[in-house]
Structures are given as C-alpha cells and as structure tokens.
Protein backbone atom coordinates (compact mmCIF):
# COMPACT_ATOMS: atom_id res chain seq x y z
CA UNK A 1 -67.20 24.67 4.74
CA UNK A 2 -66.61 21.02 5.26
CA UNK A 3 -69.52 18.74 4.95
CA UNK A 4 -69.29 15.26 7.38
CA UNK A 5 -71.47 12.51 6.32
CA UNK A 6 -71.01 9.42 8.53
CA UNK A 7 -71.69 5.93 7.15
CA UNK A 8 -72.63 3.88 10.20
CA UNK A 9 -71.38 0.50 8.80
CA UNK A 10 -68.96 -2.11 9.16
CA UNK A 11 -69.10 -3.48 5.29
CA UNK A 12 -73.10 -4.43 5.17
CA UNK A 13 -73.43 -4.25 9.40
CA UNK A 14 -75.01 -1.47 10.88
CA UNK A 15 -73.43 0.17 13.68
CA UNK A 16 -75.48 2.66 15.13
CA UNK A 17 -73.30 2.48 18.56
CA UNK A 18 -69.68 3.24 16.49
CA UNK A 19 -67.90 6.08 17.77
CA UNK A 20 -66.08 8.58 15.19
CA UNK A 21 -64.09 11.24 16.10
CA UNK A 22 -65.91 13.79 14.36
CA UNK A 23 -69.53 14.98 14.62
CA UNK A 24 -71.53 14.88 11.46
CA UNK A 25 -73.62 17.11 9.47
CA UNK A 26 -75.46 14.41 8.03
CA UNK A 27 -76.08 10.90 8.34
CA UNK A 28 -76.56 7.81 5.19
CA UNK A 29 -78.05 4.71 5.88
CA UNK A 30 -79.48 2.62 3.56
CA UNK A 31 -82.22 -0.59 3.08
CA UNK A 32 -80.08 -3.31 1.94
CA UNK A 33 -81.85 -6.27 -0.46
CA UNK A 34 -81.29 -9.76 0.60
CA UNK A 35 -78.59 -11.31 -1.48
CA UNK A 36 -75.03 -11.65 -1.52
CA UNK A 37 -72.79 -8.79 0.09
CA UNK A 38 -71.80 -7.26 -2.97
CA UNK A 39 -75.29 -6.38 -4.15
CA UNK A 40 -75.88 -5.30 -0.23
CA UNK A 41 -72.65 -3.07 -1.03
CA UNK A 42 -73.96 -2.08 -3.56
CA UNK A 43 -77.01 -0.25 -2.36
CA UNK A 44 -74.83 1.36 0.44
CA UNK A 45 -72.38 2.74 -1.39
CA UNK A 46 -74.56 4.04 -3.70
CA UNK A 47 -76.29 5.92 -1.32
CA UNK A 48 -73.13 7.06 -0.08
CA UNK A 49 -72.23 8.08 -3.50
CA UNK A 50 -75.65 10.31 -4.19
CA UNK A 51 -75.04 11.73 -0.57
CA UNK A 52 -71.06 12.64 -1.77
CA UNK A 53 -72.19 14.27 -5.39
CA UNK A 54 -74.41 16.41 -3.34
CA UNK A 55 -72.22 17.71 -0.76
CA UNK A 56 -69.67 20.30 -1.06
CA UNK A 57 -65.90 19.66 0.76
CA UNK A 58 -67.24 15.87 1.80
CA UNK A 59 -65.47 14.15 4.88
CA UNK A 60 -66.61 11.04 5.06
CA UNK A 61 -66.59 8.99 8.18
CA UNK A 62 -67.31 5.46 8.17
CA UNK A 63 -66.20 1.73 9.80
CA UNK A 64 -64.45 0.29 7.03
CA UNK A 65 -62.44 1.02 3.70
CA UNK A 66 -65.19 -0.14 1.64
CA UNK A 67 -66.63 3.09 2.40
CA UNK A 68 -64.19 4.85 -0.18
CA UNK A 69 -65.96 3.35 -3.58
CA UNK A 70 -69.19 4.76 -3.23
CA UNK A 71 -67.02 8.43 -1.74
CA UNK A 72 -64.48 8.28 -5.33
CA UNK A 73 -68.11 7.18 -7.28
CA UNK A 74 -69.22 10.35 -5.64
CA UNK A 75 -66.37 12.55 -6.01
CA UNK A 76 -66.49 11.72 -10.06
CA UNK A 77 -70.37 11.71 -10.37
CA UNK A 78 -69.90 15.65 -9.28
CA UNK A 79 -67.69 16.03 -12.05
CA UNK A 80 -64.35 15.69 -10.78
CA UNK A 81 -61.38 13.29 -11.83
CA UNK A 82 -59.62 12.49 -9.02
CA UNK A 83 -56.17 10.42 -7.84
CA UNK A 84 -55.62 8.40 -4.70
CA UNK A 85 -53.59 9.00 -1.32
CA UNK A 86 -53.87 6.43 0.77
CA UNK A 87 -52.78 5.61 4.21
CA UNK A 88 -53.33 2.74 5.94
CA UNK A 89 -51.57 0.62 7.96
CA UNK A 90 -52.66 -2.38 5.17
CA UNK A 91 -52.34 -2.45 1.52
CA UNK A 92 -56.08 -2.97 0.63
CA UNK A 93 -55.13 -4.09 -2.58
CA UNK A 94 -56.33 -8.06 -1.75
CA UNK A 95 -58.17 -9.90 -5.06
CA UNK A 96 -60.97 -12.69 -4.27
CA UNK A 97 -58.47 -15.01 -5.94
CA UNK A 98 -55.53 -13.72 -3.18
CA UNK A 99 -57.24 -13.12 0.12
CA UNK A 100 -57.03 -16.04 2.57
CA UNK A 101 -59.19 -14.35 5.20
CA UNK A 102 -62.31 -13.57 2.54
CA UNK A 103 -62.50 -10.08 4.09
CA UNK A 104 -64.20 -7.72 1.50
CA UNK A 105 -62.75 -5.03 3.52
CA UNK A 106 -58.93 -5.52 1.73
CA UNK A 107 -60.06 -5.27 -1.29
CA UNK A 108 -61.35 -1.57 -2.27
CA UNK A 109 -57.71 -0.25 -3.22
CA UNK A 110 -57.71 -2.90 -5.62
CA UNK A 111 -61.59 -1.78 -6.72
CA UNK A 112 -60.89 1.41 -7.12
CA UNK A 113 -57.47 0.79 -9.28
CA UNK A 114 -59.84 -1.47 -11.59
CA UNK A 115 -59.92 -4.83 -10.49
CA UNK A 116 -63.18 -7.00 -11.29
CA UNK A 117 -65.90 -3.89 -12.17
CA UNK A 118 -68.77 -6.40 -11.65
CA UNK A 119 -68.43 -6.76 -8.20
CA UNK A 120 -69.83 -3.06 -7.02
CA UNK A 121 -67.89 -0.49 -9.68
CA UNK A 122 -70.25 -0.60 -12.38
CA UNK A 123 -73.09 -0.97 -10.74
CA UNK A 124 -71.97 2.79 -8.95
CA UNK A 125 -70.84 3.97 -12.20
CA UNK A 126 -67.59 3.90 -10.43
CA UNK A 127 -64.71 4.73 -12.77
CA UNK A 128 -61.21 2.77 -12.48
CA UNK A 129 -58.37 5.44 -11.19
CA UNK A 130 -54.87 4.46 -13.27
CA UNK A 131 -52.43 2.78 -11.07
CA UNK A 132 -49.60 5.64 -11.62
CA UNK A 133 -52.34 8.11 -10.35
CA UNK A 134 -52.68 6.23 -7.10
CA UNK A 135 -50.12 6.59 -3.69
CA UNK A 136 -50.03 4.02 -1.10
CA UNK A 137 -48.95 5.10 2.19
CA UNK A 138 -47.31 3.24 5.27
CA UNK A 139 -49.07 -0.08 4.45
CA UNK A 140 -46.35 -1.91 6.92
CA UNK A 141 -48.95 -4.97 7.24
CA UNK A 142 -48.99 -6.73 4.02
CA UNK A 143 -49.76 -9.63 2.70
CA UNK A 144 -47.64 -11.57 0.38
CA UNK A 145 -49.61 -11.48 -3.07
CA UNK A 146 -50.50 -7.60 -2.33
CA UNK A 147 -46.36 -7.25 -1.76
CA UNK A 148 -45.96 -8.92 -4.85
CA UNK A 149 -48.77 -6.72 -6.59
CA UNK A 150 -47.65 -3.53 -5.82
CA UNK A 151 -43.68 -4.95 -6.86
CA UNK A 152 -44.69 -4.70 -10.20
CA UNK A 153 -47.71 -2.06 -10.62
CA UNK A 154 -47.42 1.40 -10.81
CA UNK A 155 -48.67 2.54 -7.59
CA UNK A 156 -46.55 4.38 -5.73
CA UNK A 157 -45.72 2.77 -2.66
CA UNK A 158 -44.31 5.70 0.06
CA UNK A 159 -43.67 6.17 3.88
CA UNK A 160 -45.89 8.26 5.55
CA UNK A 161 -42.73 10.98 5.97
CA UNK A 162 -42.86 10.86 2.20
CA UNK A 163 -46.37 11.12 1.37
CA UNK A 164 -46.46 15.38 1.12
CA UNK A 165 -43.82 15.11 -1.29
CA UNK A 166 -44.97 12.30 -3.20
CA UNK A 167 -48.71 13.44 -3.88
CA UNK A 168 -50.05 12.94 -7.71
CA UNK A 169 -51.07 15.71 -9.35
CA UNK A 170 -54.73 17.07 -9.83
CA UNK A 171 -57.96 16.79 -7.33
CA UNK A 172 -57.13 14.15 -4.57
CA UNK A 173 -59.16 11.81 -2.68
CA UNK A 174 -57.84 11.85 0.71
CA UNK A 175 -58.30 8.02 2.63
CA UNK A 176 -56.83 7.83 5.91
CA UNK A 177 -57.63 4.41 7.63
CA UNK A 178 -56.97 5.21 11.06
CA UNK A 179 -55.90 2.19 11.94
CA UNK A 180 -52.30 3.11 10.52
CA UNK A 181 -51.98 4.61 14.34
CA UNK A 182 -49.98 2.64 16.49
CA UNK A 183 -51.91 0.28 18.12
CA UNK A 184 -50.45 1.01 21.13
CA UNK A 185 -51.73 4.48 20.69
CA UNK A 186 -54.84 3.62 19.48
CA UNK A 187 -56.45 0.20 20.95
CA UNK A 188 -59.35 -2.04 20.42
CA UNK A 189 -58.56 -1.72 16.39
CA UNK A 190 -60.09 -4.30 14.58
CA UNK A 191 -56.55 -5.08 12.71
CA UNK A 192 -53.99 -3.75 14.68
CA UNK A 193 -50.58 -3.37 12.94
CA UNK A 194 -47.71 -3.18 15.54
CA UNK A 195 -44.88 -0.45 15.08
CA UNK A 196 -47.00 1.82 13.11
CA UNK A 197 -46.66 5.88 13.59
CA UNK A 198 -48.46 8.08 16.35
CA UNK A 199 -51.17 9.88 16.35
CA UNK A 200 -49.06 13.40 16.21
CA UNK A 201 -47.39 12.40 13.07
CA UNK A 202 -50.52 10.97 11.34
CA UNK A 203 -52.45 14.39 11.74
CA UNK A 204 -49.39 16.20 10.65
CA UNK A 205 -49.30 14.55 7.37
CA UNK A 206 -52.93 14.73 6.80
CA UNK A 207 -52.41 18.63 7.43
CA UNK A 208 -49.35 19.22 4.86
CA UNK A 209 -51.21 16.64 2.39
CA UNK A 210 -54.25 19.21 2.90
CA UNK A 211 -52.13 22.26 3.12
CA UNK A 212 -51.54 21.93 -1.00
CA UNK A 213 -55.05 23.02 -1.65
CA UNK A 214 -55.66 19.61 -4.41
CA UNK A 215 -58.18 17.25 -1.79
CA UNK A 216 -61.53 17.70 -2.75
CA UNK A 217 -62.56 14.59 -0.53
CA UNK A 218 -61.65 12.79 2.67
CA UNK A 219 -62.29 9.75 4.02
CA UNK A 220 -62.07 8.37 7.49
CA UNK A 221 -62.48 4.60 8.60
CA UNK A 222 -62.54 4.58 11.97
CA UNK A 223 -61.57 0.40 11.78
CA UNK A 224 -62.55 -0.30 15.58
CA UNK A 225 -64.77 -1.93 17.45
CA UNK A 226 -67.99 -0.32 18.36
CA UNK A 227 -67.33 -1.08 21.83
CA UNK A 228 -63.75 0.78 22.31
CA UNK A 229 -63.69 4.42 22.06
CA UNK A 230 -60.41 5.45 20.47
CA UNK A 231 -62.18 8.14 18.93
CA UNK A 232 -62.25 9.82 22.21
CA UNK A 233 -58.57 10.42 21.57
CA UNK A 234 -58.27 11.39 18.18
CA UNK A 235 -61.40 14.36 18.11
CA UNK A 236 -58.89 17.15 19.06
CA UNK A 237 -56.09 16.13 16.41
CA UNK A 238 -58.75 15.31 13.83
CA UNK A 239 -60.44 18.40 14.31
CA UNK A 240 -57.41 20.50 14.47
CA UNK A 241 -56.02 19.09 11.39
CA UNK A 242 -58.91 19.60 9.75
CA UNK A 243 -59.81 23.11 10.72
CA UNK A 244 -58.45 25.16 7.76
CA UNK A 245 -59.46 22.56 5.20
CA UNK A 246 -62.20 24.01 2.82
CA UNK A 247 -62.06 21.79 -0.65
C-alpha cells in the first residue's frame, strides 16, 4: 500500500486551502524559525524527510518542487540510493548566480544534482544524486543558463514519449510537476508553459514509468494557485494511474 503525505506549502507559505488531487493518509506541517528562507526550508523539509523515512511506498503531494529535497533526503535516510525522473514542464536546474526571477522554486533539480550543499542539503543530510543518474523530462520552458547547463552535464535530457525507455537504472524517485500539463488543459498554474502534453499522455507515462517495478517514491507538485481547482480534473487519472503502484 501507498502511503500519501501532503505538504501544504508553497516554498515556506502555508496553504491550508490548496487543492491536490489525491486524498492523504497523513499530513506534515512544520514550525518554521524566523530567518532567511533557506533555514525556514530547512525545518520543512526536514520534517518532510522524517515523515518519508517512516512511510512505506511514499507519494508525496505538495505546492512546489522544493518539496522533492526533503522526499530524496527521505528516500536515502530509509536506506535506499536512488536516481531521478523528472518531468516538468521547467528545467529546475536554476543556480542563485543564474536565476533572474530569485524563485527558490527552480532550483531543487540543481540541489539535488549537488549544487551549493549549504543552502538546505546538508543540513537534511541530503546526499548529491550524480548527474548521469538523473533524467529530465519535457522541460519545454527553459531558461537560457539552465539550456546551457544541461548542454554540457550529464543529465539526460528526454521527451516525455521517451522517458519509459530512457529510465536509469536502480530505485527511482518519481517527480512529476504537474504543471508539465498543457495549460490549456490544466489552468490557473502558477507557471504555465504553452504547448505542453495532455493530461491522458502525462498519466500514461507515469503508469509505464511505474509499470517497471524500480519507483520507490513519488512526488507530486500540484504548482497552482490555491484558488483554482485543477485538481478537480486530474483525481480520476491520478488515481487510476496510480492504482497498481505498490513500491
């Protein structure tokens, strides 16, 4: 059996109001210290990471990407080593000497490949995952400087057709940003990428990706605005993709 922790939080915001598509088991929320976000992070994700080690078959549903340090600190804490599938409609894999917006939120790809420990990885005894053990998929919004990244590292950078066939192998962590939906499937994201896939196609990958027995983890950002209620149309293909999924 599945266990489905939802994180209530945009980054350090609470969002008690935030629709998911998925009802949980259990719920982590966390005090946060004053102090800068990263420390604020911190404490989150760390709870999200006791609440992970704990839990057998996690799915974890939460606002933002950020979410998925204190999951993979989680994931490894129980023991387990594992490698990256992505999807997104973004590349996440932003520095704080690249982004132009600030947004904390496109950096955790980066985080979780290695990129500045001090920021939240050490303090969750977060272990970097190698580049080469990491796929990228859609990721049709990016920025320059994560383009020119990913040019020369050695994630694998795949279309969401290829993703089944492209998976690394060993235990995966399983990240679907749901905002990789066509917006025009999917409104009131909070970053809407134009020209992205359907909803039909995005639960069919997640079900082959799932279908090869290696995800020990999921996670789920449900990137909207608490006020919209796209979730409304993604419980049935969530659920049904989901359904045979055991770990």
């Amino acid at each position: 059996m599945t266990t489905r922790i939802l994180v209530p939080y945009h980054l350090d915001e609470h969002l008690p109001t935030l629709d998911v598509p998925l009802h949980p088991d259990r719920t982590v929320t966390a005090p946060l210290p004053e102090g800068d976000a990263w420390s604020r992070l911190a404490a989150l994700q760390g709870a999200v990471a006791a609440a992970v080690r704990e839990s057998p078959h996690p799915v974890v549903i939460s606002g933002d990407c950020v979410t998925a340090l204190g999951t993979v600190a989680g994931l490894q804490r129980s023991g387990l080593d594992p490698a990256i599938v992505w999807l997104d409609a973004h590349g996440d894999v932003q520095t704080l000497e690249t982004t132009t917006s600030g947004y904390l939120g496109g950096l955790p790809l980066r985080i979780l490949a290695g990129y500045r420990p001090d920021l939240i990885a050490n303090a969750l005894g977060l272990r970097p995952v190698p580049e080469h053990r990491i796929v990228l998929v859609d990721a049709r919004d990016l920025d320059p400087p994560e383009a020119d990244y990913l040019g020369t590292s050695a994630i694998r950078h795949v279309p969401l057709a290829d993703a089944p066939r492209t998976l690394p192998p060993g235990p995966l962590y399983l990240h679907v940003d749901l905002d990789i939906v066509d917006p025009l499937e999917l409104p009131g994201l909070r970053y809407p990428a134009p020209a992205g896939p359907g909803i039909t196609e995005v639960t069919d990958t997640i079900r082959q990706i799932l279908a090869t027995a290696q995800v020990c983890g999921i996670g789920l950002a449900c990137t909207w605005h608490p006020t919209h209620t796209p979730a409304t149309r993604l419980r049935t293909p969530i659920a049904t993709a989901l359904t045979r999924w055991n770990g």
